[in-house]
C-alpha atoms as a PDB file:
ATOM      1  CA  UNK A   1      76.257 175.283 -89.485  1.00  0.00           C
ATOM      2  CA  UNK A   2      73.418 177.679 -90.339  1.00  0.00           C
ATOM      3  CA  UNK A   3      69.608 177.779 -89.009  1.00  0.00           C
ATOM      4  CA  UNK A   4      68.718 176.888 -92.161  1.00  0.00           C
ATOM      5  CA  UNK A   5      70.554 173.199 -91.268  1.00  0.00           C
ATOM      6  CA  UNK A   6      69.318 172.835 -87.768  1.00  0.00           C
ATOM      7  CA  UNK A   7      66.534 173.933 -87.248  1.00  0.00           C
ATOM      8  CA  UNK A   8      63.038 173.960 -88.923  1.00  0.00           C
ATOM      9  CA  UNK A   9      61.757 177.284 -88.645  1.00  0.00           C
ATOM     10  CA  UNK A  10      59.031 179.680 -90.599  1.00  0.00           C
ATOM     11  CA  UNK A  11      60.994 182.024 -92.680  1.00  0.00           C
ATOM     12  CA  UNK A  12      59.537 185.099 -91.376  1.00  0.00           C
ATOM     13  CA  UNK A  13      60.661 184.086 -87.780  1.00  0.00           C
ATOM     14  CA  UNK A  14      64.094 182.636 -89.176  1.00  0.00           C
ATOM     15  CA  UNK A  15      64.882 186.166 -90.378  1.00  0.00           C
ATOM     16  CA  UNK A  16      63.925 187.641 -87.262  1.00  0.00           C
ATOM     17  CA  UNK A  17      66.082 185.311 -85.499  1.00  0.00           C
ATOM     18  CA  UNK A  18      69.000 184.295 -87.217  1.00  0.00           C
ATOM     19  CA  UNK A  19      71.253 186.081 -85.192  1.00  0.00           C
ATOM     20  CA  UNK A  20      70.281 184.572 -82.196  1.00  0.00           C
ATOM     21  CA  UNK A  21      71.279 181.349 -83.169  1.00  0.00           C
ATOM     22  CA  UNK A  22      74.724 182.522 -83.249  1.00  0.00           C
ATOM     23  CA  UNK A  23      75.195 183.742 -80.024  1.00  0.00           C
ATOM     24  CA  UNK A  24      77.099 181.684 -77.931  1.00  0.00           C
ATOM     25  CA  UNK A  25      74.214 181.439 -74.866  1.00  0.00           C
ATOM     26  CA  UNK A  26      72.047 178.997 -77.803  1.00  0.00           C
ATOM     27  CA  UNK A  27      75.144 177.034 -77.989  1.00  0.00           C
ATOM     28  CA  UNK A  28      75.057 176.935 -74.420  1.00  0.00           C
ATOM     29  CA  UNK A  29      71.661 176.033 -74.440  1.00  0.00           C
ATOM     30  CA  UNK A  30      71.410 173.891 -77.070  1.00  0.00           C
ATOM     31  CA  UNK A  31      74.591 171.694 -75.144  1.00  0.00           C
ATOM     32  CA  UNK A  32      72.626 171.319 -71.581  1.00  0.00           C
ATOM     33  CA  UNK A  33      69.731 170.364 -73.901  1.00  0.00           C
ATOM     34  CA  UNK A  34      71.857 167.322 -75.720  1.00  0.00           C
ATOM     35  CA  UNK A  35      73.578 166.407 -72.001  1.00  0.00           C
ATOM     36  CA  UNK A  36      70.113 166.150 -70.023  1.00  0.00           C
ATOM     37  CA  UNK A  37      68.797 163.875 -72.622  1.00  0.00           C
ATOM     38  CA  UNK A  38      72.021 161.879 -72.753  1.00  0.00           C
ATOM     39  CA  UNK A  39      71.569 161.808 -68.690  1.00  0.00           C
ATOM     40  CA  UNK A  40      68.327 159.486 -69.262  1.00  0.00           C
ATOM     41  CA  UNK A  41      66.021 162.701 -68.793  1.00  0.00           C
ATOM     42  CA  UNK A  42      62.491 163.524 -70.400  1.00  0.00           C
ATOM     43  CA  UNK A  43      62.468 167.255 -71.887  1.00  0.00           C
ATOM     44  CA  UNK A  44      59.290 168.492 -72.700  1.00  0.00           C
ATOM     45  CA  UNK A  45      58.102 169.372 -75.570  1.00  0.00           C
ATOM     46  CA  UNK A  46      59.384 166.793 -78.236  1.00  0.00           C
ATOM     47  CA  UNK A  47      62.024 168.213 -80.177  1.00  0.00           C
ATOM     48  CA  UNK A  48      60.085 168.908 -83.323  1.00  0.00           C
ATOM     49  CA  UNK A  49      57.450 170.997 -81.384  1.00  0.00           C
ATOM     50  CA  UNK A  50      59.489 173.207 -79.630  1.00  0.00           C
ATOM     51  CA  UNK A  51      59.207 176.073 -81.827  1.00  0.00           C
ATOM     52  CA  UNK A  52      55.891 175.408 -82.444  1.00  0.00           C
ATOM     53  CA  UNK A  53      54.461 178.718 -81.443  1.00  0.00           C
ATOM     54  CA  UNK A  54      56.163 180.729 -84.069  1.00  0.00           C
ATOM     55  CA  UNK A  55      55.702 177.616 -86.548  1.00  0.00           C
ATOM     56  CA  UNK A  56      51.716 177.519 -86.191  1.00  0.00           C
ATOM     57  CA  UNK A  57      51.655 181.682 -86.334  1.00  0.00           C
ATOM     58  CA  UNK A  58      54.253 183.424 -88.947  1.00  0.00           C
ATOM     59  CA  UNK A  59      56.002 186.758 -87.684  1.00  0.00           C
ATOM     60  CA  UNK A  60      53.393 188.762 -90.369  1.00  0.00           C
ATOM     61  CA  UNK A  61      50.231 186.802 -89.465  1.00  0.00           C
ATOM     62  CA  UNK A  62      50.592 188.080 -85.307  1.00  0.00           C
ATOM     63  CA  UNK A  63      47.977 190.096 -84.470  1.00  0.00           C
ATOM     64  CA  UNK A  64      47.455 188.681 -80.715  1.00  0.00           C
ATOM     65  CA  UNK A  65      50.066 187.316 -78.005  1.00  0.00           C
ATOM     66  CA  UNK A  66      49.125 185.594 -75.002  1.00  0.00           C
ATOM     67  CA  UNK A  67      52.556 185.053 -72.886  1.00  0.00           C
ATOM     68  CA  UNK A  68      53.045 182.101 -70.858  1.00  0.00           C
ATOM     69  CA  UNK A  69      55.663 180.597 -68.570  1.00  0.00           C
ATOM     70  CA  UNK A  70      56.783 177.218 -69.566  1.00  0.00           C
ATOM     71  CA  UNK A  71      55.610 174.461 -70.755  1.00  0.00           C
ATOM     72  CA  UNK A  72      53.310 171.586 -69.313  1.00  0.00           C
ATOM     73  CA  UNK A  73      55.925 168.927 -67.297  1.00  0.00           C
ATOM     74  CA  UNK A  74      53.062 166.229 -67.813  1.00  0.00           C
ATOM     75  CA  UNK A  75      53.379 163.355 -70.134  1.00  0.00           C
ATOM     76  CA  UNK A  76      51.543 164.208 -73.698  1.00  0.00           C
ATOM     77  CA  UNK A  77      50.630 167.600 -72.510  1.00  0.00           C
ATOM     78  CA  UNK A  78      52.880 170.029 -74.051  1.00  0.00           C
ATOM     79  CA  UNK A  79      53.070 170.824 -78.185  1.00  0.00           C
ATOM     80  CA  UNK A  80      55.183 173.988 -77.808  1.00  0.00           C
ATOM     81  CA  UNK A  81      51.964 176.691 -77.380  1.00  0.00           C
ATOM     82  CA  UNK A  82      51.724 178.045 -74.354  1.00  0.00           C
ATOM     83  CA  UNK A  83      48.392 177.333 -72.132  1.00  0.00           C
ATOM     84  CA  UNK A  84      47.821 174.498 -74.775  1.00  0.00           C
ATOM     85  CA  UNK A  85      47.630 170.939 -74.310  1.00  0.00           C
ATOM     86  CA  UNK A  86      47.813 167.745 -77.130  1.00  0.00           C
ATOM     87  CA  UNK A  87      44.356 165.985 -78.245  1.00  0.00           C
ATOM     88  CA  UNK A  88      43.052 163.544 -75.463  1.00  0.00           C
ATOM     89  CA  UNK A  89      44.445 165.102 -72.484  1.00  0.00           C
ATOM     90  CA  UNK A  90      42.592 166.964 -70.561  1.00  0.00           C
ATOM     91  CA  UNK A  91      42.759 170.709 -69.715  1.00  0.00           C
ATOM     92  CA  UNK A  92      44.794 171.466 -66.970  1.00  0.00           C
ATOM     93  CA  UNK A  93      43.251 173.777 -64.006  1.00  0.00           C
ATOM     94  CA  UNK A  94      44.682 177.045 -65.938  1.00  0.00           C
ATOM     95  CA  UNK A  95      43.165 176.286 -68.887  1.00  0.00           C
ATOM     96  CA  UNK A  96      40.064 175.660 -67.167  1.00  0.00           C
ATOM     97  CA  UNK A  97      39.658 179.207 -65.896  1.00  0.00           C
ATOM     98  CA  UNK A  98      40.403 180.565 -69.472  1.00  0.00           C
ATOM     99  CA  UNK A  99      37.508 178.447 -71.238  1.00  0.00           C
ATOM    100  CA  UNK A 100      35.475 179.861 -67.593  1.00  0.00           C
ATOM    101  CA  UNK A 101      36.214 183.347 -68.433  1.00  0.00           C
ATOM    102  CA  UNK A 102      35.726 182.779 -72.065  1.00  0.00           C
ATOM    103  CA  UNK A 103      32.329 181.813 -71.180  1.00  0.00           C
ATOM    104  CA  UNK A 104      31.598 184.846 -68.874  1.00  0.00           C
ATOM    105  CA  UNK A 105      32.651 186.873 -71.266  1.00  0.00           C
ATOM    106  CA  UNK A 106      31.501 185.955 -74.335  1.00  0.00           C
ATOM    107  CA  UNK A 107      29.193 183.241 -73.452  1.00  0.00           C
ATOM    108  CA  UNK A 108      31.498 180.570 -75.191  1.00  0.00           C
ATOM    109  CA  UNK A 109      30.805 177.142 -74.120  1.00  0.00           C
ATOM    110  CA  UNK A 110      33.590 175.166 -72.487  1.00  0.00           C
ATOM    111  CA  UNK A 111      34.789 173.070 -74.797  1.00  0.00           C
ATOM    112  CA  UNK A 112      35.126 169.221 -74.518  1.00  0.00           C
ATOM    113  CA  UNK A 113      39.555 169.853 -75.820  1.00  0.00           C
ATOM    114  CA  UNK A 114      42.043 171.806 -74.192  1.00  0.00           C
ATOM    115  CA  UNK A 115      43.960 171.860 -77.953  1.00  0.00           C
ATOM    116  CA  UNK A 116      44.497 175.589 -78.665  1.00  0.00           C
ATOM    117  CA  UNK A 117      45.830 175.284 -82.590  1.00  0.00           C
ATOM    118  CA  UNK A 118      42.803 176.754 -84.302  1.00  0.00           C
ATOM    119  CA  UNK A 119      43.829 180.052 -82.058  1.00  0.00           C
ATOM    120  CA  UNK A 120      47.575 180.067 -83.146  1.00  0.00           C
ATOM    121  CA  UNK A 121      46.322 179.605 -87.190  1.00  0.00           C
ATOM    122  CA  UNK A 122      44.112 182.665 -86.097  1.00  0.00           C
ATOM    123  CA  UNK A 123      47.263 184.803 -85.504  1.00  0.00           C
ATOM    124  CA  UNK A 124      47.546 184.295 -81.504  1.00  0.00           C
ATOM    125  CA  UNK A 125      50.936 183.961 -80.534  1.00  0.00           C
ATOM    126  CA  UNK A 126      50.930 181.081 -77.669  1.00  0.00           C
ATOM    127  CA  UNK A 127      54.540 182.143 -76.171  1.00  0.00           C
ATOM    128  CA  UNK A 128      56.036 180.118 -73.485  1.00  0.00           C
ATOM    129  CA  UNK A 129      59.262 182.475 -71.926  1.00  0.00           C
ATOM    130  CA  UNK A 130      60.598 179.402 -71.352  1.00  0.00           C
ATOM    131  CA  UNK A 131      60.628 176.634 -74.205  1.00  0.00           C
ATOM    132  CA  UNK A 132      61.209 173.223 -72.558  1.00  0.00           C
ATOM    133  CA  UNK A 133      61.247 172.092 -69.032  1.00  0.00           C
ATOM    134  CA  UNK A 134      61.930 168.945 -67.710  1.00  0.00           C
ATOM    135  CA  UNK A 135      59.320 166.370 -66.598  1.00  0.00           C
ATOM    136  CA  UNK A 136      57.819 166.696 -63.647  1.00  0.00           C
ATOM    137  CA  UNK A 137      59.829 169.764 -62.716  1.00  0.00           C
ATOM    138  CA  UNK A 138      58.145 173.231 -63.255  1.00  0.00           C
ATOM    139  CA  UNK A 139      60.612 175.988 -63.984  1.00  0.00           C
ATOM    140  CA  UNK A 140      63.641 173.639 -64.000  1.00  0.00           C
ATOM    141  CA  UNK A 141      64.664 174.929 -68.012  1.00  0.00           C
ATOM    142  CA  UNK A 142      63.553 178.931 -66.965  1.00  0.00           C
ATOM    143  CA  UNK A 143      67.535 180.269 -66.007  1.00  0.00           C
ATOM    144  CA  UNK A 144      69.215 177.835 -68.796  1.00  0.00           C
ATOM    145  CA  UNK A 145      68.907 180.431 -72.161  1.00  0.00           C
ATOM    146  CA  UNK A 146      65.706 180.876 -73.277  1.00  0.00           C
ATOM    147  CA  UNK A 147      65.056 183.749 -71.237  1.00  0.00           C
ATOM    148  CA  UNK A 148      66.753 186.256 -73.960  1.00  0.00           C
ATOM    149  CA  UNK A 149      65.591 184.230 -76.561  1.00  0.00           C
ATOM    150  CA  UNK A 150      62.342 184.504 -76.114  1.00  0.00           C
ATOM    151  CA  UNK A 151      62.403 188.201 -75.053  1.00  0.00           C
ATOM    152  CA  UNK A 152      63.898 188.472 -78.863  1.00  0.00           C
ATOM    153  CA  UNK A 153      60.602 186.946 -80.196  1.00  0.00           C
ATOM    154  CA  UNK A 154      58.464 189.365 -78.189  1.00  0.00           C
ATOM    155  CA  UNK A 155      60.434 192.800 -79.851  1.00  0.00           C
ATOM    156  CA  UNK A 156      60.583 191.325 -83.182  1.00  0.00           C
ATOM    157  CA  UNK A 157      56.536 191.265 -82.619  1.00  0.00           C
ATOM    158  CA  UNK A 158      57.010 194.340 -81.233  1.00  0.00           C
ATOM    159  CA  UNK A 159      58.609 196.303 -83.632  1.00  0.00           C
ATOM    160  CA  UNK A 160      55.947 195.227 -86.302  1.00  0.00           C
ATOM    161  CA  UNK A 161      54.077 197.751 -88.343  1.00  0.00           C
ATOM    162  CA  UNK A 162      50.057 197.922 -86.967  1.00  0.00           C
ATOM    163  CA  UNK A 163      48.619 197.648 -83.685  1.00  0.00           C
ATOM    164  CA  UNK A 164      48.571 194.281 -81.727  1.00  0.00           C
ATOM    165  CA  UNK A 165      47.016 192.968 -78.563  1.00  0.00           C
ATOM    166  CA  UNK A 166      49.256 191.600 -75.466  1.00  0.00           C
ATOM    167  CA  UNK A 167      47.671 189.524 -72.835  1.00  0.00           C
ATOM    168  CA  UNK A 168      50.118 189.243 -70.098  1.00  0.00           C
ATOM    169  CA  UNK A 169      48.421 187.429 -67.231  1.00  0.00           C
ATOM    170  CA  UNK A 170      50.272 187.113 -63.851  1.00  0.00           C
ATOM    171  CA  UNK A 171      53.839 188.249 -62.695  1.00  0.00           C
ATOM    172  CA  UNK A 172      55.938 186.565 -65.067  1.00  0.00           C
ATOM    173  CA  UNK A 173      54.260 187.956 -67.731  1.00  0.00           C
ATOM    174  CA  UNK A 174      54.123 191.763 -66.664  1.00  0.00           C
ATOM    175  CA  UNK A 175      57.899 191.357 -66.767  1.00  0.00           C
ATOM    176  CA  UNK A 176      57.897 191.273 -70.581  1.00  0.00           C
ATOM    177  CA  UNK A 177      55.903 194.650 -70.402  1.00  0.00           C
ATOM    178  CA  UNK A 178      58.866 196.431 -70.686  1.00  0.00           C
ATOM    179  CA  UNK A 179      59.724 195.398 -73.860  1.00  0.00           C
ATOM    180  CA  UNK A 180      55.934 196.004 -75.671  1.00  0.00           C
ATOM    181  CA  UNK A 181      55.672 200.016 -76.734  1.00  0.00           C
ATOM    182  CA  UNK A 182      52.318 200.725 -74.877  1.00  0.00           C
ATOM    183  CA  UNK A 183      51.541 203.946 -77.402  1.00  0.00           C
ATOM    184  CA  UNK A 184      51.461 201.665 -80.279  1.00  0.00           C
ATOM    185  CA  UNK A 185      49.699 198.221 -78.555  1.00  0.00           C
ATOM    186  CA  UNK A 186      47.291 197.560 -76.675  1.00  0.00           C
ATOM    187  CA  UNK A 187      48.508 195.930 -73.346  1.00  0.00           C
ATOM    188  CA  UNK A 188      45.865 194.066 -71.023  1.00  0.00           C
ATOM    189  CA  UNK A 189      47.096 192.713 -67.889  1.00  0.00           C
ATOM    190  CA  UNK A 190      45.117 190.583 -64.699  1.00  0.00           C
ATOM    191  CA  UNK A 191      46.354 187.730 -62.590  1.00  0.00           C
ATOM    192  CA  UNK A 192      47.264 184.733 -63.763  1.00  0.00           C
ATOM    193  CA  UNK A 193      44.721 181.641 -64.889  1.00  0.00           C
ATOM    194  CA  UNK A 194      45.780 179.350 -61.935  1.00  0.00           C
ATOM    195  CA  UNK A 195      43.461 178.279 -59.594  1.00  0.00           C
ATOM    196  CA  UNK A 196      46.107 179.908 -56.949  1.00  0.00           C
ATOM    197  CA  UNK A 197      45.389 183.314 -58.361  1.00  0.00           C
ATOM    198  CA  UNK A 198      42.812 183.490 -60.662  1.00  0.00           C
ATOM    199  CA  UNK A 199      40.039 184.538 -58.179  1.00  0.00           C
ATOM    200  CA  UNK A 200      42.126 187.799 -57.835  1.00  0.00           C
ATOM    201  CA  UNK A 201      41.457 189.255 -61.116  1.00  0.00           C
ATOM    202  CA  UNK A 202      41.838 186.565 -63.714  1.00  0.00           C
ATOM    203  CA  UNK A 203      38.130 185.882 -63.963  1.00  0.00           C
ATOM    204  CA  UNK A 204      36.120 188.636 -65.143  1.00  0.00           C
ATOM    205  CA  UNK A 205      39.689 190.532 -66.410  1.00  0.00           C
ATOM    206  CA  UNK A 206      37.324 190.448 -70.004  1.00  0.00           C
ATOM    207  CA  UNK A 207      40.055 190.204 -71.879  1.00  0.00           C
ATOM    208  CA  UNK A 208      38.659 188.551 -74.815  1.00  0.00           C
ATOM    209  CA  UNK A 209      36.128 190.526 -75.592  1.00  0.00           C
ATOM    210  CA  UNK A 210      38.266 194.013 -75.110  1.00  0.00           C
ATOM    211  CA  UNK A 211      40.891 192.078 -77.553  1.00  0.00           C
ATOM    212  CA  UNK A 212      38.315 191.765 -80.416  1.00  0.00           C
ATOM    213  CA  UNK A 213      36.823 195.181 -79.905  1.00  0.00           C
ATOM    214  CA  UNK A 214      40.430 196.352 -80.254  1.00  0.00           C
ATOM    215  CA  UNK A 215      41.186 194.192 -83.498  1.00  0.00           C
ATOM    216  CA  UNK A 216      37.945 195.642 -85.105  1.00  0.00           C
ATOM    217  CA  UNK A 217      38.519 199.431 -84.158  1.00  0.00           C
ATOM    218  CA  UNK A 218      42.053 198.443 -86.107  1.00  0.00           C
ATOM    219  CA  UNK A 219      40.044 197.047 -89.018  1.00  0.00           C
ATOM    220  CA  UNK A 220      41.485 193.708 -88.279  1.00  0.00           C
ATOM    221  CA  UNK A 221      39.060 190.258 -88.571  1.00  0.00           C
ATOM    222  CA  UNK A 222      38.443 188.905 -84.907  1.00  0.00           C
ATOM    223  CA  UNK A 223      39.340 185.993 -83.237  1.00  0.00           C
ATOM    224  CA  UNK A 224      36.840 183.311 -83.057  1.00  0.00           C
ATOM    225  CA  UNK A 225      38.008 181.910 -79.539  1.00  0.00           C
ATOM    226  CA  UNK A 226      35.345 179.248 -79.766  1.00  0.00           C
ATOM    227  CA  UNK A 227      37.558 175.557 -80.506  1.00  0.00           C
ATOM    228  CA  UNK A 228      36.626 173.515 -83.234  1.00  0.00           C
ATOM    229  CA  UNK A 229      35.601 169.750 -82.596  1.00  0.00           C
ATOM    230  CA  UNK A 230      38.326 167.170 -83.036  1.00  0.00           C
ATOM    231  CA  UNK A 231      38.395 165.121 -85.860  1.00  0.00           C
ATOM    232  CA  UNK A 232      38.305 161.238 -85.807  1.00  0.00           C
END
């Protein structure tokens, strides 16, 4: 059975990626997936959102990527982009300190969502390393497959003509540096958003502001970082 069968995926991606869906540790992965759900367990995100990321923001269309860990383990929190949470739920504490630093540095006001779509549309990839997790157990999918997977997304970005931005916040996310060729990208790094670390570089890092300088000097349009009302 192809991609094309099993999974719904934007093309530009499904090129990228086709031959990772053939490699035995997907089928590995894609088996504990089927056998924890047939155990009674809750996997977060629902199926149909797990690619989400590269779904909202085609291969061609990247111009930003914002790394995260993995997902949200909360009920309704977590549609497949990293950082971002469904409509109606509020933003967790890391998400906090991004609208807090948006509004130091740009003088964005926090906004009344936490739902980070509008970004991804904008060409932001929202990249969790780690693509599900299990609920109410941080970390518990990070060692099962997606690992390699999702350091496959990161050099297909990568190798893409131009000059894109990388915001790897935290630990986890400086370990994907090695893949990103630094002469070619720009590469902006700080602590990570959580209240446990944030105070030690996160806030005041200024990240948003150097990213659209950077887009501009590359005669690229800006990201408006500012999040659109809800409808209804």
């Amino acid at each position: 059975m192809s991609v094309d069968d099993r999974i719904k995926l934007e093309p530009g991606w499904k090129e990228a990626l086709r031959e990772e869906f053939d490699k035995p540790y997907m089928a590995q992965l894609s088996d504990f997936l089927r056998a924890e759900k047939a155990a009674g367990k809750v996997i977060f995100p629902p199926g149909p959102m797990i690619f989400n990321a590269l779904n909202s923001t085609p291969l061609d269309q990247v111009k930003v990527v914002i790394i995260g860990q993995d997902p949200y383990h909360g009920p309704g929190q977590a549609h497949g982009l990293c950082f971002s949470v469904q409509p109606g739920v509020p933003a967790p504490p890391s998400l906090v300190n991004i609208f807090k630093e948006l509004k130091r540095d740009l003088n964005i006001d926090i906004p009344a969502h936490g739902y980070l779509q509008s970004w991804a549309e904008q060409g932001v990839l929202l990249l969790n390393t780690s693509l599900t997790v299990e609920q109410a157990n941080a970390g518990s999918h990070a060692d099962k497959g997606w690992q390699p997977f999702t350091d496959k997304v990161i050099e297909a970005v990568n190798a893409r003509p131009g000059n894109l931005v990388f915001l790897l916040w935290g630990a986890h996310a400086q370990g994907k540096q090695k893949l990103i060729d630094a002469t070619r990208h720009l590469v902006l790094k700080s602590a990570h958003p959580s209240p446990l670390s944030a105070y030690r570089g996160f806030l005041g890092n200024g990240h948003f502001s150097r990213t659209n300088k950077y887009l501009e000097q590359c005669g690229l349009t800006p990201i408006d970082w500012r999040l659109p009302a809800l409808q209804g």
